[in-house]
C-alpha atoms as a PDB file:
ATOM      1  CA  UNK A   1      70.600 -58.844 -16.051  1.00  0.00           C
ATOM      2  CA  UNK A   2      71.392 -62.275 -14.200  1.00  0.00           C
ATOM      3  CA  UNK A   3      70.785 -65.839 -15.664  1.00  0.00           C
ATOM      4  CA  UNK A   4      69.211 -66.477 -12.600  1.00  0.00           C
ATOM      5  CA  UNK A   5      65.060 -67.238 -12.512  1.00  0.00           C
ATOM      6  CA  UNK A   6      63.558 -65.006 -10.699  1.00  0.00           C
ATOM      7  CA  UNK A   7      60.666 -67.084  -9.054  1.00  0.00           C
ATOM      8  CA  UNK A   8      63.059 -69.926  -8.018  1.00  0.00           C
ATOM      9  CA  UNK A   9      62.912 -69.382  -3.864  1.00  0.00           C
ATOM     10  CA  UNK A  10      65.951 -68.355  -2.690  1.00  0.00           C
ATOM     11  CA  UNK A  11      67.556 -70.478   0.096  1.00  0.00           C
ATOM     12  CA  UNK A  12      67.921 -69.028   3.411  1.00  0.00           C
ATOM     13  CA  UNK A  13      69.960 -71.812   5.238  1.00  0.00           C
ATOM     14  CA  UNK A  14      73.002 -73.344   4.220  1.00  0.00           C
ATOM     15  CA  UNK A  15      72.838 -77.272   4.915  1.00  0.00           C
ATOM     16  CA  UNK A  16      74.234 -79.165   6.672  1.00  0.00           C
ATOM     17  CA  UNK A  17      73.530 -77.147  10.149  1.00  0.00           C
ATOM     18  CA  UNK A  18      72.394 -77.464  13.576  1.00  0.00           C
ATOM     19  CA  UNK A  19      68.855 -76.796  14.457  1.00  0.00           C
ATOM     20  CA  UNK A  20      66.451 -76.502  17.518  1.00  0.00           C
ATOM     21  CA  UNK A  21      63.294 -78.800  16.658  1.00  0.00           C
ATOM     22  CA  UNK A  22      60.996 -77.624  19.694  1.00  0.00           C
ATOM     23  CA  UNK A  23      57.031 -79.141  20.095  1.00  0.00           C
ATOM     24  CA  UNK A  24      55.022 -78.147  23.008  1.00  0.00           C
ATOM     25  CA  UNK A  25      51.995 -80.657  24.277  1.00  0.00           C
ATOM     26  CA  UNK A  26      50.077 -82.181  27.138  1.00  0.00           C
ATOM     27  CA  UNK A  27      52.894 -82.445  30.236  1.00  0.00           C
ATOM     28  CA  UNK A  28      50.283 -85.633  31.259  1.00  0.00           C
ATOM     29  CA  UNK A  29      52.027 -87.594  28.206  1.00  0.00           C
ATOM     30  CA  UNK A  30      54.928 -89.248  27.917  1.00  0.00           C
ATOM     31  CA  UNK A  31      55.289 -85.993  25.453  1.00  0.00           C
ATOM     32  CA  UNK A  32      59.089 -85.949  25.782  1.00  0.00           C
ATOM     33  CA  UNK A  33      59.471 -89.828  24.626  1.00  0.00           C
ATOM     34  CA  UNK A  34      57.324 -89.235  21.584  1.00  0.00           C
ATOM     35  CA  UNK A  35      59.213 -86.123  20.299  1.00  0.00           C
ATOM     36  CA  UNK A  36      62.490 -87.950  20.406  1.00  0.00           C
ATOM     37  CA  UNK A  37      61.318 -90.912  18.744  1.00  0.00           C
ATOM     38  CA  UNK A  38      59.637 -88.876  15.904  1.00  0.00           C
ATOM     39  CA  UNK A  39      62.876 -86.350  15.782  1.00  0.00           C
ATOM     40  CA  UNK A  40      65.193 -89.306  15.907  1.00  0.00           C
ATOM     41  CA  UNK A  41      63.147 -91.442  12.950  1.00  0.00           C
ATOM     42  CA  UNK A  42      64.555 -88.160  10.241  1.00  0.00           C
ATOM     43  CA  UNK A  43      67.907 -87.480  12.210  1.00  0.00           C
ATOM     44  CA  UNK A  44      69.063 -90.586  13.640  1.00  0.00           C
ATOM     45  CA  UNK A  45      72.440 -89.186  15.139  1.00  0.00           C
ATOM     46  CA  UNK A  46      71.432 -87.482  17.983  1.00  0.00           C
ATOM     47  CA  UNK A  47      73.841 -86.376  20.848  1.00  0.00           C
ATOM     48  CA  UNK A  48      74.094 -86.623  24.286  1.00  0.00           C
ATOM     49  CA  UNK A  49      72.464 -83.517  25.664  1.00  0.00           C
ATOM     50  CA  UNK A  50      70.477 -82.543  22.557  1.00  0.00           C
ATOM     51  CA  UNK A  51      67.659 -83.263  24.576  1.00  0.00           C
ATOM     52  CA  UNK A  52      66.128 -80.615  26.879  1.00  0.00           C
ATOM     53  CA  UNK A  53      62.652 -80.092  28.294  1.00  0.00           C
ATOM     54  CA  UNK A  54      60.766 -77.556  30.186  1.00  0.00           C
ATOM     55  CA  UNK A  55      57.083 -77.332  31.727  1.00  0.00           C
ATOM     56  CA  UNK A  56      54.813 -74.573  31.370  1.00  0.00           C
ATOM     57  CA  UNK A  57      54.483 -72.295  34.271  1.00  0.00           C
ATOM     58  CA  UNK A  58      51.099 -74.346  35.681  1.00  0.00           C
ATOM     59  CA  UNK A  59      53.125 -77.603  34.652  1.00  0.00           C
ATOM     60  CA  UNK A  60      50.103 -78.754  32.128  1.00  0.00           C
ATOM     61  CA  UNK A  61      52.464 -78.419  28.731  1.00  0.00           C
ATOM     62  CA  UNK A  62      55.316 -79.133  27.896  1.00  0.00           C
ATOM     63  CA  UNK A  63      58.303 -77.813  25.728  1.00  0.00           C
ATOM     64  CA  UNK A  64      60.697 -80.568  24.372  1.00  0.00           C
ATOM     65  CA  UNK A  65      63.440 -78.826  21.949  1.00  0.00           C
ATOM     66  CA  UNK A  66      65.749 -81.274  19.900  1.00  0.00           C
ATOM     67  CA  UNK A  67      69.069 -79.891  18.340  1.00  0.00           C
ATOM     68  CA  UNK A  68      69.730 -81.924  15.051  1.00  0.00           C
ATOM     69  CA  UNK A  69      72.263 -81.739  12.515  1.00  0.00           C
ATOM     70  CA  UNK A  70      69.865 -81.072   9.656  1.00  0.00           C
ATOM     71  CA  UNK A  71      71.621 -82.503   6.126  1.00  0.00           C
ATOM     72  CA  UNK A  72      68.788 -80.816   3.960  1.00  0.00           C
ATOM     73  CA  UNK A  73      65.241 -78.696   3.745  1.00  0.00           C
ATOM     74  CA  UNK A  74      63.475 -82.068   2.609  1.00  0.00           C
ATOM     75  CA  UNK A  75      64.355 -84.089   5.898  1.00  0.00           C
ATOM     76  CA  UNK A  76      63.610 -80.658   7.993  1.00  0.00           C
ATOM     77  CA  UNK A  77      60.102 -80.691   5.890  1.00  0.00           C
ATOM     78  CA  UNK A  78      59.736 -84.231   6.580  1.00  0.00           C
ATOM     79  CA  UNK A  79      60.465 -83.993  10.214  1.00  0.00           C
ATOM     80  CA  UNK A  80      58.178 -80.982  11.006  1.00  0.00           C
ATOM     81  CA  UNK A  81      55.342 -82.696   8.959  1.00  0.00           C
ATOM     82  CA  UNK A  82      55.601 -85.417  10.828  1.00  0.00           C
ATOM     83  CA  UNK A  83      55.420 -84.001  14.464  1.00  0.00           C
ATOM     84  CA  UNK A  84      52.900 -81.609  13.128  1.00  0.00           C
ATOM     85  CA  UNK A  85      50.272 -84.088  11.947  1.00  0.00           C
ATOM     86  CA  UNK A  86      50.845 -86.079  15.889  1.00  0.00           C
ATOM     87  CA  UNK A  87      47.787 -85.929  18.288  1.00  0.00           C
ATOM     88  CA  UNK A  88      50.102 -85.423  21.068  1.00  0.00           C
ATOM     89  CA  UNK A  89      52.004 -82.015  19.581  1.00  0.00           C
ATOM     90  CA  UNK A  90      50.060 -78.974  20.347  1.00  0.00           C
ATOM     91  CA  UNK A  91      52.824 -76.988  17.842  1.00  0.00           C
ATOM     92  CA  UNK A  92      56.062 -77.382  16.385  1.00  0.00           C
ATOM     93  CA  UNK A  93      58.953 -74.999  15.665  1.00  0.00           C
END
């Protein structure tokens, strides 16, 4: 038998690490300016080129994914919660 606890959640990723942020919303927006603001308010440090967009195949959404170097679960959880609960974001990932 292992000292472990069994209903402590296991971790499935190992900080620090990159990840893709991506939120999808109204193309008519300035959508792309207020995912970066929002991403770079939890992960400051943002590269040159972690920024990409794409439009929707009528152009009326668009996809804005973010790479970030995430330092822990609780600014990842912070981050999504905050683009979640935005008018403009239609969903986050």
């Amino acid at each position: 038998m292992s000292d472990l606890k069994s209903d402590a959640p296991a971790e499935i990723m190992q900080f620090p690490c990159e990840i893709a942020v991506k939120a999808m919303g109204k193309a008519d927006t300035d959508f792309e300016t207020i995912v970066v603001e929002i991403v770079r308010r939890h992960a400051p440090d943002l590269g040159e080129g972690s920024v990409s967009s794409k439009p929707s195949s009528k152009g009326n959404y668009l996809s804005v994914t973010v790479r970030v170097n995430a330092v822990s679960r609780a600014q990842m959880d912070a981050l999504y919660q905050e683009l979640s609960a935005h008018k403009a974001v239609a969903m986050a990932l």
